[in-house]
PDB file of N, CA and C in Angstrom:
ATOM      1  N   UNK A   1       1.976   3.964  -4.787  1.00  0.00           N
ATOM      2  CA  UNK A   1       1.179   4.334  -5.933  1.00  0.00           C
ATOM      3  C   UNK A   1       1.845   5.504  -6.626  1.00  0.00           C
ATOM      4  N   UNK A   2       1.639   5.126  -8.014  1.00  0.00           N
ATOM      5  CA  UNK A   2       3.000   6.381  -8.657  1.00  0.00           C
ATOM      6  C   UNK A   2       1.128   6.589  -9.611  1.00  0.00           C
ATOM      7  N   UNK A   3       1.819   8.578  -9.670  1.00  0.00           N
ATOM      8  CA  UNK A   3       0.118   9.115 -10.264  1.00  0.00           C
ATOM      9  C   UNK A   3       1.103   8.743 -12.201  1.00  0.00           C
ATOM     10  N   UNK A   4       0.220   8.407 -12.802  1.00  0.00           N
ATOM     11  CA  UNK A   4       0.019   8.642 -14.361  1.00  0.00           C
ATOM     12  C   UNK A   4      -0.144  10.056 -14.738  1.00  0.00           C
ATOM     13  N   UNK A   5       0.282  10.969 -15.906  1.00  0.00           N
ATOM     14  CA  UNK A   5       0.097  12.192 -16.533  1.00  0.00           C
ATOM     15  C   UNK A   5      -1.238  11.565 -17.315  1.00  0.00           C
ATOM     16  N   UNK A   6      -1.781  12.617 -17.591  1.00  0.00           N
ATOM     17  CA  UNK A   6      -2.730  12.847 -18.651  1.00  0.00           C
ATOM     18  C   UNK A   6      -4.198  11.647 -18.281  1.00  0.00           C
ATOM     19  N   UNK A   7      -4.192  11.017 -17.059  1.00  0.00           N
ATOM     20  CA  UNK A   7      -5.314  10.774 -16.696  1.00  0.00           C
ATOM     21  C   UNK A   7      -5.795  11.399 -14.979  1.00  0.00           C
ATOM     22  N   UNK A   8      -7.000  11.619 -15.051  1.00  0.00           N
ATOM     23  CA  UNK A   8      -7.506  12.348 -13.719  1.00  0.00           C
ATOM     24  C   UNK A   8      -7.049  11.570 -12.355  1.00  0.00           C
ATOM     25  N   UNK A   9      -6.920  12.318 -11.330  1.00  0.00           N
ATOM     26  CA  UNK A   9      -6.081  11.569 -10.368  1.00  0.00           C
ATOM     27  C   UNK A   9      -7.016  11.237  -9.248  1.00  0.00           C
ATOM     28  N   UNK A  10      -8.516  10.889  -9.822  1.00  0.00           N
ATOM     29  CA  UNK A  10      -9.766  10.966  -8.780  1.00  0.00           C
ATOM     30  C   UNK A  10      -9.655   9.091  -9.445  1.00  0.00           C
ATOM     31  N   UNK A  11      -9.695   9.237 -10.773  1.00  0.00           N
ATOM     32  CA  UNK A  11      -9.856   7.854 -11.513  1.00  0.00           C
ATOM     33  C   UNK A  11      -8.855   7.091 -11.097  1.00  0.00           C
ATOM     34  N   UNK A  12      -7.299   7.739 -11.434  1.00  0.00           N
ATOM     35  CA  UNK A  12      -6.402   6.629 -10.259  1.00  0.00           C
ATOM     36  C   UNK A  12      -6.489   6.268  -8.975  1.00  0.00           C
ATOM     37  N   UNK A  13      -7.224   6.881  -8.150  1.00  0.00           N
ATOM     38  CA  UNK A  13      -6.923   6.664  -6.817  1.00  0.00           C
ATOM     39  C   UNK A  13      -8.136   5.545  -6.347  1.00  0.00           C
ATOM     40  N   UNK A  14      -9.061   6.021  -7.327  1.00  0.00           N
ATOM     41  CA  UNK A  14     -10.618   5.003  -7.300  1.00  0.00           C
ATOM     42  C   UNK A  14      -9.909   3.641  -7.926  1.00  0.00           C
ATOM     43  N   UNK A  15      -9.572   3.566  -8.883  1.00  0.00           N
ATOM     44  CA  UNK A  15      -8.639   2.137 -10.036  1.00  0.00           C
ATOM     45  C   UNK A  15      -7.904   1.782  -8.362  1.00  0.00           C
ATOM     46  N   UNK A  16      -7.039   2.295  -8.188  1.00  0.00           N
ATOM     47  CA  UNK A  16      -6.179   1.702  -6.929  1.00  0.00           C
ATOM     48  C   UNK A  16      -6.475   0.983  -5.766  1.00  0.00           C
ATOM     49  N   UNK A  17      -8.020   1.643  -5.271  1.00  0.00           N
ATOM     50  CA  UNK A  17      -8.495   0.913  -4.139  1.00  0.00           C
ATOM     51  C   UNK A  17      -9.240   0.152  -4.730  1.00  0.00           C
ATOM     52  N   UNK A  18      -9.606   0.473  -5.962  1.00  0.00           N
ATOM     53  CA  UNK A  18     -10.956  -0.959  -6.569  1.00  0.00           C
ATOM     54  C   UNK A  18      -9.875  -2.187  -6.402  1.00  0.00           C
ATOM     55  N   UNK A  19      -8.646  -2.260  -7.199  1.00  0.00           N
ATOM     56  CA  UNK A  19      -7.514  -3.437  -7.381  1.00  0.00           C
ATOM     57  C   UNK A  19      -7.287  -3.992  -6.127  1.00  0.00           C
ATOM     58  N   UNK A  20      -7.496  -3.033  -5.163  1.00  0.00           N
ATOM     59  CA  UNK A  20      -6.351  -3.482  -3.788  1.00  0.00           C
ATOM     60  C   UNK A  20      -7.900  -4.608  -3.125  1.00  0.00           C
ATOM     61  N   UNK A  21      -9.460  -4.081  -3.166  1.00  0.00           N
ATOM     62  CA  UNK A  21     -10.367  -4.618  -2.822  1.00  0.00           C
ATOM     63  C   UNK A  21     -10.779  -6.098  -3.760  1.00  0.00           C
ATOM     64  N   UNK A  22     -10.589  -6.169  -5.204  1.00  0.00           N
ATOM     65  CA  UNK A  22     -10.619  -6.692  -6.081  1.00  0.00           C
ATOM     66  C   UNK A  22      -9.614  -8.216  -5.497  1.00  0.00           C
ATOM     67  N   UNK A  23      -8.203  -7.641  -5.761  1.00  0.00           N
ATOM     68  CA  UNK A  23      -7.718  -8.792  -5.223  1.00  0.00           C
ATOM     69  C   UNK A  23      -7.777  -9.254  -3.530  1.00  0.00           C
ATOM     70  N   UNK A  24      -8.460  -8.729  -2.778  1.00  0.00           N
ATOM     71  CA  UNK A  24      -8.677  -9.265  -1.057  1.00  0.00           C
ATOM     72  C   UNK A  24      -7.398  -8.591  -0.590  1.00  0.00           C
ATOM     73  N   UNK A  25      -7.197  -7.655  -0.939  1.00  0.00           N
ATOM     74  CA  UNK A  25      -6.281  -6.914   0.208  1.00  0.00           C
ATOM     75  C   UNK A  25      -6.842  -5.694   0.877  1.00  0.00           C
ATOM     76  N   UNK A  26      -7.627  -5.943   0.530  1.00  0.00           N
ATOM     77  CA  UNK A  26      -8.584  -5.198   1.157  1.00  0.00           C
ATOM     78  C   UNK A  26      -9.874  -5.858   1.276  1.00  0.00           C
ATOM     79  N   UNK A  27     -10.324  -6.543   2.689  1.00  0.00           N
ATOM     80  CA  UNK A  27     -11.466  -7.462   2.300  1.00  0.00           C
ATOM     81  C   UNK A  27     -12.668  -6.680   2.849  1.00  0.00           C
ATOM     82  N   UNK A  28     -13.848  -7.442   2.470  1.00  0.00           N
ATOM     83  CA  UNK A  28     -15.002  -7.147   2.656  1.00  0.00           C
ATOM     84  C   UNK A  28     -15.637  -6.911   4.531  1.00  0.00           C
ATOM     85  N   UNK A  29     -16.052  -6.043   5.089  1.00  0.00           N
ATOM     86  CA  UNK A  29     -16.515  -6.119   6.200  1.00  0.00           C
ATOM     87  C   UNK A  29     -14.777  -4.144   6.913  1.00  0.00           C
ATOM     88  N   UNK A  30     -14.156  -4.748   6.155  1.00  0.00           N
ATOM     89  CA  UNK A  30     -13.420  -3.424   7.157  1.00  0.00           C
ATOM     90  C   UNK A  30     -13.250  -2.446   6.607  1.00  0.00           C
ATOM     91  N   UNK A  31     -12.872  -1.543   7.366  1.00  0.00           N
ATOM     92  CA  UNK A  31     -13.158  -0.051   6.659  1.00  0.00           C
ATOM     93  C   UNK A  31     -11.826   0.660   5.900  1.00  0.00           C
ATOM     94  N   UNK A  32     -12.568   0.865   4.870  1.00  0.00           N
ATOM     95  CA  UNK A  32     -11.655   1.909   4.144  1.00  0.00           C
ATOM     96  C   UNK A  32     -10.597   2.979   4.925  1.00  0.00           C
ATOM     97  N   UNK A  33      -9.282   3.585   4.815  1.00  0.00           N
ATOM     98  CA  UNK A  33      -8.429   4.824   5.384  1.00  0.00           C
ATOM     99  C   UNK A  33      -9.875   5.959   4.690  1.00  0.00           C
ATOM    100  N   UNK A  34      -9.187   6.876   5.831  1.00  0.00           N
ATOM    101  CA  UNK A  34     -10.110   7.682   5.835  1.00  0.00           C
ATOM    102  C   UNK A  34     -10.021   8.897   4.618  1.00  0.00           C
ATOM    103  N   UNK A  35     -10.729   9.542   4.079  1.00  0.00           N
ATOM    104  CA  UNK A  35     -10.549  10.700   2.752  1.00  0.00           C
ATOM    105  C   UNK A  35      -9.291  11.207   3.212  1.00  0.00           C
ATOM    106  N   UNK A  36      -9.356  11.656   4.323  1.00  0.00           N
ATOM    107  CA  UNK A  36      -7.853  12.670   5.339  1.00  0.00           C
ATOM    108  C   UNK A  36      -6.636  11.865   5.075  1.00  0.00           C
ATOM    109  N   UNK A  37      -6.556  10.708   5.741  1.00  0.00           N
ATOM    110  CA  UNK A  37      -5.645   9.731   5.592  1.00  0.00           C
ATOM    111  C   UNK A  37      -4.937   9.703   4.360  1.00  0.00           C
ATOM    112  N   UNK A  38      -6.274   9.279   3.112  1.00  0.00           N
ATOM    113  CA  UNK A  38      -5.676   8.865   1.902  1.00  0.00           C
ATOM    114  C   UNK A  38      -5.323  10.381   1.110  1.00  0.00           C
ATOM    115  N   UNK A  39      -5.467  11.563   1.834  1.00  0.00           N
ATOM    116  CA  UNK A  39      -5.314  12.408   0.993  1.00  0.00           C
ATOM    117  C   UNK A  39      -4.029  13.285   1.588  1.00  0.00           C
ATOM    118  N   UNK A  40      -3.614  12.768   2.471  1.00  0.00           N
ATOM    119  CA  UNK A  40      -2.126  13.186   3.442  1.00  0.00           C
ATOM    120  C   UNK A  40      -1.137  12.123   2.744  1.00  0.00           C
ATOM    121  N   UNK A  41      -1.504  11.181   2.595  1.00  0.00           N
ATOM    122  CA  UNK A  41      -0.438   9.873   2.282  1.00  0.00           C
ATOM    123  C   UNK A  41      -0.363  10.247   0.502  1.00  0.00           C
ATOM    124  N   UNK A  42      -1.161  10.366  -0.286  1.00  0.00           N
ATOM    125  CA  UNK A  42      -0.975  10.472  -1.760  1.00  0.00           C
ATOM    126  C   UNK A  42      -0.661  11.993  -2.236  1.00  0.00           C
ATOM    127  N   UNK A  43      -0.854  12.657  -1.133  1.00  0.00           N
ATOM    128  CA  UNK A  43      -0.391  14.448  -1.123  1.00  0.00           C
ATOM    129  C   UNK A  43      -1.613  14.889  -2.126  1.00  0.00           C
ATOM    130  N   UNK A  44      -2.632  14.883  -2.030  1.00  0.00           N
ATOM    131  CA  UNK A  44      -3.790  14.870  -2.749  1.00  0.00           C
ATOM    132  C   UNK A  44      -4.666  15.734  -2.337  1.00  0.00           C
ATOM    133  N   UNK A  45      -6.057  16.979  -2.469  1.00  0.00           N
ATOM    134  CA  UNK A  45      -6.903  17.644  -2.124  1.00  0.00           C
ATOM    135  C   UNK A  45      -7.513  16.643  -1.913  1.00  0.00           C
ATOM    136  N   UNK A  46      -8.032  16.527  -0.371  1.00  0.00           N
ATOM    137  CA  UNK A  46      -9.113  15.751   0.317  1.00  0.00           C
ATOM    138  C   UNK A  46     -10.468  15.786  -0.748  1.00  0.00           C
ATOM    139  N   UNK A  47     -10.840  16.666  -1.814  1.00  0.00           N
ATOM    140  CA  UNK A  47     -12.347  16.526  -2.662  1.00  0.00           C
ATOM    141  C   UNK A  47     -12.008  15.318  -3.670  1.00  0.00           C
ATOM    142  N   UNK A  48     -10.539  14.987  -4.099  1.00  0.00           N
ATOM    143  CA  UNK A  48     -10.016  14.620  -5.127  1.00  0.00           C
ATOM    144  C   UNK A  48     -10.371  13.019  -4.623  1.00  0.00           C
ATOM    145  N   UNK A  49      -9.691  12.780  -2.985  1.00  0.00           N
ATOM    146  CA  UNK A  49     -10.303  11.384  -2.758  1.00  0.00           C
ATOM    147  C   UNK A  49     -11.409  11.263  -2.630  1.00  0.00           C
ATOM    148  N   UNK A  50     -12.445  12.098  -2.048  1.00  0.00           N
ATOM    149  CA  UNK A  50     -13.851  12.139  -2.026  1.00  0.00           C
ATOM    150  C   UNK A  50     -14.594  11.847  -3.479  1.00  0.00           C
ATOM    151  N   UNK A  51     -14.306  12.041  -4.120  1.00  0.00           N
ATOM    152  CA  UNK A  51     -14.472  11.638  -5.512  1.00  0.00           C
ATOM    153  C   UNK A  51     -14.726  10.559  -5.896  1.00  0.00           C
ATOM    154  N   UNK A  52     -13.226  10.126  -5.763  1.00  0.00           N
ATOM    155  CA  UNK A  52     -12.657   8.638  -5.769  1.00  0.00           C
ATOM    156  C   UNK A  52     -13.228   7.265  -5.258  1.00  0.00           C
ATOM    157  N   UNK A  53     -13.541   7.976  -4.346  1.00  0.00           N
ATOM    158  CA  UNK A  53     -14.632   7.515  -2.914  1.00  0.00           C
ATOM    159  C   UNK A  53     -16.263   7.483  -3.160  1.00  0.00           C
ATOM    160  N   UNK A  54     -16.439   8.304  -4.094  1.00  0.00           N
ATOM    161  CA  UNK A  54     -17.724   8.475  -4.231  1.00  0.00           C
ATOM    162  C   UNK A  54     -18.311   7.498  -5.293  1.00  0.00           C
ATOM    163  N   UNK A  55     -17.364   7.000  -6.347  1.00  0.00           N
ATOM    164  CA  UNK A  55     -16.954   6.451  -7.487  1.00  0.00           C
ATOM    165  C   UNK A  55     -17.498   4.771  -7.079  1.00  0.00           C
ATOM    166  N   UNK A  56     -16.444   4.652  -6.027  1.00  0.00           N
ATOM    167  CA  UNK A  56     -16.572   3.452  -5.592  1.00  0.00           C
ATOM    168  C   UNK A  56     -17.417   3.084  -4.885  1.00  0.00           C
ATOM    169  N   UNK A  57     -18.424   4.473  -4.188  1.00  0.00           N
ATOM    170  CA  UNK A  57     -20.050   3.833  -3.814  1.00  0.00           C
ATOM    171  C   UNK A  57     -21.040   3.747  -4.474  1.00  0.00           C
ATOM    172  N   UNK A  58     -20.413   4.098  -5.516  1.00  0.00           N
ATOM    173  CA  UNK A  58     -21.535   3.850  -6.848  1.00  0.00           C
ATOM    174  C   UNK A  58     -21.514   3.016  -7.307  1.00  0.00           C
ATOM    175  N   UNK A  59     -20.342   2.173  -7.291  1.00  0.00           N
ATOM    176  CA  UNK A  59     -20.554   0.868  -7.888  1.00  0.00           C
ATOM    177  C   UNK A  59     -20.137  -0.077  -7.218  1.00  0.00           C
ATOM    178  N   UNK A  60     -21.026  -0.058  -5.760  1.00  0.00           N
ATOM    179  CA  UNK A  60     -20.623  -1.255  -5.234  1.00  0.00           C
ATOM    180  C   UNK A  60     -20.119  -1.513  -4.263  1.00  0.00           C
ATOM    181  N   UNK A  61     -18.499  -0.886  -4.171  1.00  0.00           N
ATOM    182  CA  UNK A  61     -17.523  -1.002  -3.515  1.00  0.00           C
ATOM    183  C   UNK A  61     -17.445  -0.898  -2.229  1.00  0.00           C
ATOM    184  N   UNK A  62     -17.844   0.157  -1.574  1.00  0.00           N
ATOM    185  CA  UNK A  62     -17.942   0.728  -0.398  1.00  0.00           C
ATOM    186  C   UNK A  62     -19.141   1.240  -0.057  1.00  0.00           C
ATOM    187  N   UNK A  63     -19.442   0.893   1.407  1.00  0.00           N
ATOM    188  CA  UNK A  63     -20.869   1.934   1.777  1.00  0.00           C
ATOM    189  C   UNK A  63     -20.241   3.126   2.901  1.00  0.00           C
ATOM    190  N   UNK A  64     -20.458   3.972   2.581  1.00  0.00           N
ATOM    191  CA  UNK A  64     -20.431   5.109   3.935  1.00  0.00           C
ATOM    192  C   UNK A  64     -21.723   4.653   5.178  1.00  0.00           C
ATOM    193  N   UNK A  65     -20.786   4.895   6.256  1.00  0.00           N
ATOM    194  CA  UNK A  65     -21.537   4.442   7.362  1.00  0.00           C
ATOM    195  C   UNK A  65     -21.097   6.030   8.352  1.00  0.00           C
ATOM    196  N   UNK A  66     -22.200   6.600   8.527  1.00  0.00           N
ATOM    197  CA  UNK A  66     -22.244   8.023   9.372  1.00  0.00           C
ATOM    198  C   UNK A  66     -21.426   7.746  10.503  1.00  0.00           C
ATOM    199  N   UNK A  67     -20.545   8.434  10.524  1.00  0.00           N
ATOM    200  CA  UNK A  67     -19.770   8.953  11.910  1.00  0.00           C
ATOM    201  C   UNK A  67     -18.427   7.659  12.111  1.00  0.00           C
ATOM    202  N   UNK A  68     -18.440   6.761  10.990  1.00  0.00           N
ATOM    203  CA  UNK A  68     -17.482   5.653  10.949  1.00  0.00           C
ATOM    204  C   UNK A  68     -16.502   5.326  10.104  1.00  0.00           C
ATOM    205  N   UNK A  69     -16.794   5.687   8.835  1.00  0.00           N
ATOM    206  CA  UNK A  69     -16.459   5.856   7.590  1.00  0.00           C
ATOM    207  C   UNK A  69     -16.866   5.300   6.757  1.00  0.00           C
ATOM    208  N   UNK A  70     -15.748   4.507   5.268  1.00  0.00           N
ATOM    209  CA  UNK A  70     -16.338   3.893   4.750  1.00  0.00           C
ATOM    210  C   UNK A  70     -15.970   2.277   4.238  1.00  0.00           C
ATOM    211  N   UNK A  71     -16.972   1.289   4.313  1.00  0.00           N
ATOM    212  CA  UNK A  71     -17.199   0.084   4.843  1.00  0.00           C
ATOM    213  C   UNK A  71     -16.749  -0.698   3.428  1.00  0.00           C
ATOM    214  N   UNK A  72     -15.965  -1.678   3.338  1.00  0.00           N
ATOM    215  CA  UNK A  72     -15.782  -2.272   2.440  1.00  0.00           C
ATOM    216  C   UNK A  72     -16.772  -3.426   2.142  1.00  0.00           C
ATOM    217  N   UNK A  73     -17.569  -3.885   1.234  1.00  0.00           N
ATOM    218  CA  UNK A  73     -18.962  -4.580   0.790  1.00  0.00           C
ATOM    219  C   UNK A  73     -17.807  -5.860   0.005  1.00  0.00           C
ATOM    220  N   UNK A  74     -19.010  -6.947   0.476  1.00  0.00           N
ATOM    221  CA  UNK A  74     -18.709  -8.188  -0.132  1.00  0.00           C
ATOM    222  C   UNK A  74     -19.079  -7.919  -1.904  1.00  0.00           C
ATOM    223  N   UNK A  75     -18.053  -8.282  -2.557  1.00  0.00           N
ATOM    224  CA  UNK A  75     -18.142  -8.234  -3.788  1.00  0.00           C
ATOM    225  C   UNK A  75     -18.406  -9.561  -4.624  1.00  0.00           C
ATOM    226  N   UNK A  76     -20.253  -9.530  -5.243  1.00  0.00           N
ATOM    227  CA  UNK A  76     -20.120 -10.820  -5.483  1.00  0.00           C
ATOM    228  C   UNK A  76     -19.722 -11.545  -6.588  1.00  0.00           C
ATOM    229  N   UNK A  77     -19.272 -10.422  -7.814  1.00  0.00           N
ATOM    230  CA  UNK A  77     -18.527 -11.539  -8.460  1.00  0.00           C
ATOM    231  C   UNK A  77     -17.681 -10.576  -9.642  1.00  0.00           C
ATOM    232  N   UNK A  78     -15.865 -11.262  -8.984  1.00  0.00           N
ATOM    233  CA  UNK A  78     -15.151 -10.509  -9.624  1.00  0.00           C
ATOM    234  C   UNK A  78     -14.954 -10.742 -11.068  1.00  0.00           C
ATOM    235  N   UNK A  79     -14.988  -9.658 -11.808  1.00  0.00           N
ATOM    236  CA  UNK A  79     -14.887  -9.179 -13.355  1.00  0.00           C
ATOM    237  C   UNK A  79     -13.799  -9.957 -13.836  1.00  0.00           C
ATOM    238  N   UNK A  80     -13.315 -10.516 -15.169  1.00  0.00           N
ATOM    239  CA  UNK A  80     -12.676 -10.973 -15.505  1.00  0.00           C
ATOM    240  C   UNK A  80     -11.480  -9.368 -15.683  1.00  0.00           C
ATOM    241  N   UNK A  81     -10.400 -10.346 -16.266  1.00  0.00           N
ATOM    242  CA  UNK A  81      -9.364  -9.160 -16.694  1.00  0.00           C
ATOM    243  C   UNK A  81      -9.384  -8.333 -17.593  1.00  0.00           C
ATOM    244  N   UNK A  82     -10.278  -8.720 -18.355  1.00  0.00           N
ATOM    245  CA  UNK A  82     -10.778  -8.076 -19.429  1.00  0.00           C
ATOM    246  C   UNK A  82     -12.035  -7.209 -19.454  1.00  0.00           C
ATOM    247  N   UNK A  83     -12.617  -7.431 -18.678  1.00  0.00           N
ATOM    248  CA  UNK A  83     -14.062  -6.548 -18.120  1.00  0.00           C
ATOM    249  C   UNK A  83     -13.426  -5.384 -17.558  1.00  0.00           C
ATOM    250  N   UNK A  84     -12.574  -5.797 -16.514  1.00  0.00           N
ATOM    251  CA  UNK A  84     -11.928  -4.318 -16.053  1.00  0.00           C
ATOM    252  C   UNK A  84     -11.188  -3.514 -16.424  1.00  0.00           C
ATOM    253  N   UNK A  85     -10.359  -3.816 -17.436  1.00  0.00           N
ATOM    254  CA  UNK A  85      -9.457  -3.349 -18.881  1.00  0.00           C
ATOM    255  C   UNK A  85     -10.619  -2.492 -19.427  1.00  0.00           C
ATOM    256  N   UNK A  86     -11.472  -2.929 -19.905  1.00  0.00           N
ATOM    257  CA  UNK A  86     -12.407  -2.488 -20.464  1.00  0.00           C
ATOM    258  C   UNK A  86     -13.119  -0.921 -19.507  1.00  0.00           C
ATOM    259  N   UNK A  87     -13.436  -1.680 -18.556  1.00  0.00           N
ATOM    260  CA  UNK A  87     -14.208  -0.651 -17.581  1.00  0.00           C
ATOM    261  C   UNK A  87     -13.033   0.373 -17.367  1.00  0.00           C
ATOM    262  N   UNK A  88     -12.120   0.262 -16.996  1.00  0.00           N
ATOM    263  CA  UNK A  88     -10.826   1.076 -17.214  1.00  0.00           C
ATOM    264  C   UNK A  88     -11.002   2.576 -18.050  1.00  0.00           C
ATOM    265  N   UNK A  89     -10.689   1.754 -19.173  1.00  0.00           N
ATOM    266  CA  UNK A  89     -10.570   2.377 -20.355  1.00  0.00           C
ATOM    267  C   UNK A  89     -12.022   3.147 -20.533  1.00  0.00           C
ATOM    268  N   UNK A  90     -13.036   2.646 -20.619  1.00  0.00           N
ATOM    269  CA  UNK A  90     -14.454   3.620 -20.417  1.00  0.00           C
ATOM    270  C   UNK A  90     -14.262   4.919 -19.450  1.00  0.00           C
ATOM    271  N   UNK A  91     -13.997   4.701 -18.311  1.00  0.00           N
ATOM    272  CA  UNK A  91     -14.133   5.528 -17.499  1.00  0.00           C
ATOM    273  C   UNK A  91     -12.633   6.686 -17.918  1.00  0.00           C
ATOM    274  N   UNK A  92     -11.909   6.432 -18.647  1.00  0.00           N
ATOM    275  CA  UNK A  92     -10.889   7.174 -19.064  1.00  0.00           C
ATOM    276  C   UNK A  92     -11.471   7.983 -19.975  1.00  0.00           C
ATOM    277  N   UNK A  93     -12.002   7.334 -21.079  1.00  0.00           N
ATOM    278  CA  UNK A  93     -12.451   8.237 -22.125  1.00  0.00           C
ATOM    279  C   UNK A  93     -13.817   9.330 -21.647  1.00  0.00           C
ATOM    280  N   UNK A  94     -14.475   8.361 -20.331  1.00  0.00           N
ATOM    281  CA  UNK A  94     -15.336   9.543 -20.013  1.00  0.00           C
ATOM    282  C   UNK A  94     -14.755  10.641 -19.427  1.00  0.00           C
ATOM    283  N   UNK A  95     -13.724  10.420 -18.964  1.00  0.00           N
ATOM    284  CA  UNK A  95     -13.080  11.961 -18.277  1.00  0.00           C
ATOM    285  C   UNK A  95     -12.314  12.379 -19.560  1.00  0.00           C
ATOM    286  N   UNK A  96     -12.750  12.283 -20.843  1.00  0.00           N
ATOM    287  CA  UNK A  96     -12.210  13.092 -21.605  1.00  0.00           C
ATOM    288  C   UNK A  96     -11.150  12.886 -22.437  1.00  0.00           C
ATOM    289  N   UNK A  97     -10.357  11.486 -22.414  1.00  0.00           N
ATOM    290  CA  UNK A  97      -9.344  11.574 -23.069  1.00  0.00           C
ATOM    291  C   UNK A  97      -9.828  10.413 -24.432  1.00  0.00           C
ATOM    292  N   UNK A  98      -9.178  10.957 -26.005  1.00  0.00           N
ATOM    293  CA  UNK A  98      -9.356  10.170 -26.687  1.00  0.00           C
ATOM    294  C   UNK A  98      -8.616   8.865 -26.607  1.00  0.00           C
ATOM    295  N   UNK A  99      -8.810   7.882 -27.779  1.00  0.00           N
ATOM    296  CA  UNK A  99      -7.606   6.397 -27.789  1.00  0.00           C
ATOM    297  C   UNK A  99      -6.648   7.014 -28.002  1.00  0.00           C
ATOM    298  N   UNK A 100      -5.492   8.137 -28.760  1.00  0.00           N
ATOM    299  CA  UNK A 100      -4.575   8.704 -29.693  1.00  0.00           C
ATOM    300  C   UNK A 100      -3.721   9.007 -27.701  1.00  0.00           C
ATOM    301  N   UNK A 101      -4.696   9.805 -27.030  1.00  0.00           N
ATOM    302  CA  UNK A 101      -4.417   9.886 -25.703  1.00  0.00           C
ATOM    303  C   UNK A 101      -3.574   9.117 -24.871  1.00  0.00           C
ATOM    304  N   UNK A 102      -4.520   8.212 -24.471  1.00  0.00           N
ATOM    305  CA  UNK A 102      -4.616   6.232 -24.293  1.00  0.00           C
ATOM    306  C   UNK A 102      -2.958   5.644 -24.575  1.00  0.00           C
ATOM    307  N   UNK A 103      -3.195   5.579 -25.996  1.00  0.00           N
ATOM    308  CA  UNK A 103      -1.989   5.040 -26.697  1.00  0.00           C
ATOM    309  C   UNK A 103      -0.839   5.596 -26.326  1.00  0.00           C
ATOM    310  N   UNK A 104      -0.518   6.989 -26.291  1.00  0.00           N
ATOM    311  CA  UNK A 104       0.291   7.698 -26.002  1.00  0.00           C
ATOM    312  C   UNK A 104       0.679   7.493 -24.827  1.00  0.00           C
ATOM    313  N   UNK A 105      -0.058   7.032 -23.843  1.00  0.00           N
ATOM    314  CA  UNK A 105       0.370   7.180 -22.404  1.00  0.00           C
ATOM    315  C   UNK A 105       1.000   5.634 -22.280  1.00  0.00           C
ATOM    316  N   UNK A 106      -0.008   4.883 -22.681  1.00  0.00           N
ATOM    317  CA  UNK A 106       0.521   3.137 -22.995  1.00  0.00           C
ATOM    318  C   UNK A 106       1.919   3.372 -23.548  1.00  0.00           C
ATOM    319  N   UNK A 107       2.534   4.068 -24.517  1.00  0.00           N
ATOM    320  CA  UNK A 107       3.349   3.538 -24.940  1.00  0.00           C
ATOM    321  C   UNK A 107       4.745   4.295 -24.107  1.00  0.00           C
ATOM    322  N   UNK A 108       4.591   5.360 -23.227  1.00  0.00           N
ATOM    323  CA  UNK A 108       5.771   6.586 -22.795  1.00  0.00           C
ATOM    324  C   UNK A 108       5.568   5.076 -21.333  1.00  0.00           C
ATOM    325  N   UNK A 109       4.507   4.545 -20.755  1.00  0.00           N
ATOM    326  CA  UNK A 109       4.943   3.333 -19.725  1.00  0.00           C
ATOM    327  C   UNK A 109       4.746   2.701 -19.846  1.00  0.00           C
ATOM    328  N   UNK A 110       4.670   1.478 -20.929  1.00  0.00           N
ATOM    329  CA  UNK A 110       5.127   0.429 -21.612  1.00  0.00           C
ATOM    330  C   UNK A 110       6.810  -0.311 -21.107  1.00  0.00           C
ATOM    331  N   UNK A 111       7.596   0.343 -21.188  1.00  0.00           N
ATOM    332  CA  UNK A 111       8.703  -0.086 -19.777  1.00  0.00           C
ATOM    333  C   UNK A 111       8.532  -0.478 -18.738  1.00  0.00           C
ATOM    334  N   UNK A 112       7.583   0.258 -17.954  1.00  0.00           N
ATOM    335  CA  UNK A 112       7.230   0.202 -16.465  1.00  0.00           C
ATOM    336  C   UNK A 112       6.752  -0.725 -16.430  1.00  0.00           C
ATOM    337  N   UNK A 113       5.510  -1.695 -17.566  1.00  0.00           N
ATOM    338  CA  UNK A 113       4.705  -2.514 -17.092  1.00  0.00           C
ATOM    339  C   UNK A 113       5.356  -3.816 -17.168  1.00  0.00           C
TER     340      UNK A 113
END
């Protein structure tokens, strides 16, 4: 996972495990790496995945289970490509960045994609 400039790195890391759960590489019933784990491996402040983490029990994704971690949930019905483009992009502009932003970043990794 390579981090993006100019978007929050709580929103990438949440986008990353939603995709990896989204497409079944991460399936339903096993547990998420742990905040520690994912925050040693991405060189990240452990609150930053907690976040991330928190993101994704809000909508769905994961349940925290006390003293176990957290549980990956059957997802019952995946978003088209365009729903999540969309949802994407919402959750970008809610952390603040305009389209002029957006665009700018689209177009400096526009190569990459």
């Amino acid at each position: 996972m390579k981090f993006v400039a100019n978007v929050p790195l709580f929103v990438q890391i949440k986008l990353y495990y939603q995709r990896l759960i989204d497409t079944g590489v991460l399936k339903a019933g096993e547990y998420m790496p742990s905040v520690r784990e994912v925050s040693l491996l991405k060189g990240v402040n452990p609150n930053t995945v907690q976040k991330a983490f928190s993101l994704l029990t809000s909508e769905g994704y994961i349940t925290p289970i006390m003293g176990k971690g957290n549980i990956i949930n059957k997802i019952k019905k995946k978003k088209s490509r365009e729903e999540r483009l969309l949802q994407m992009l919402n959750e970008i502009k809610e952390a603040g960045f305009k389209k002029e932003d957006i665009i700018r970043v689209l177009e400096k990794t526009e190569d990459s994609l």
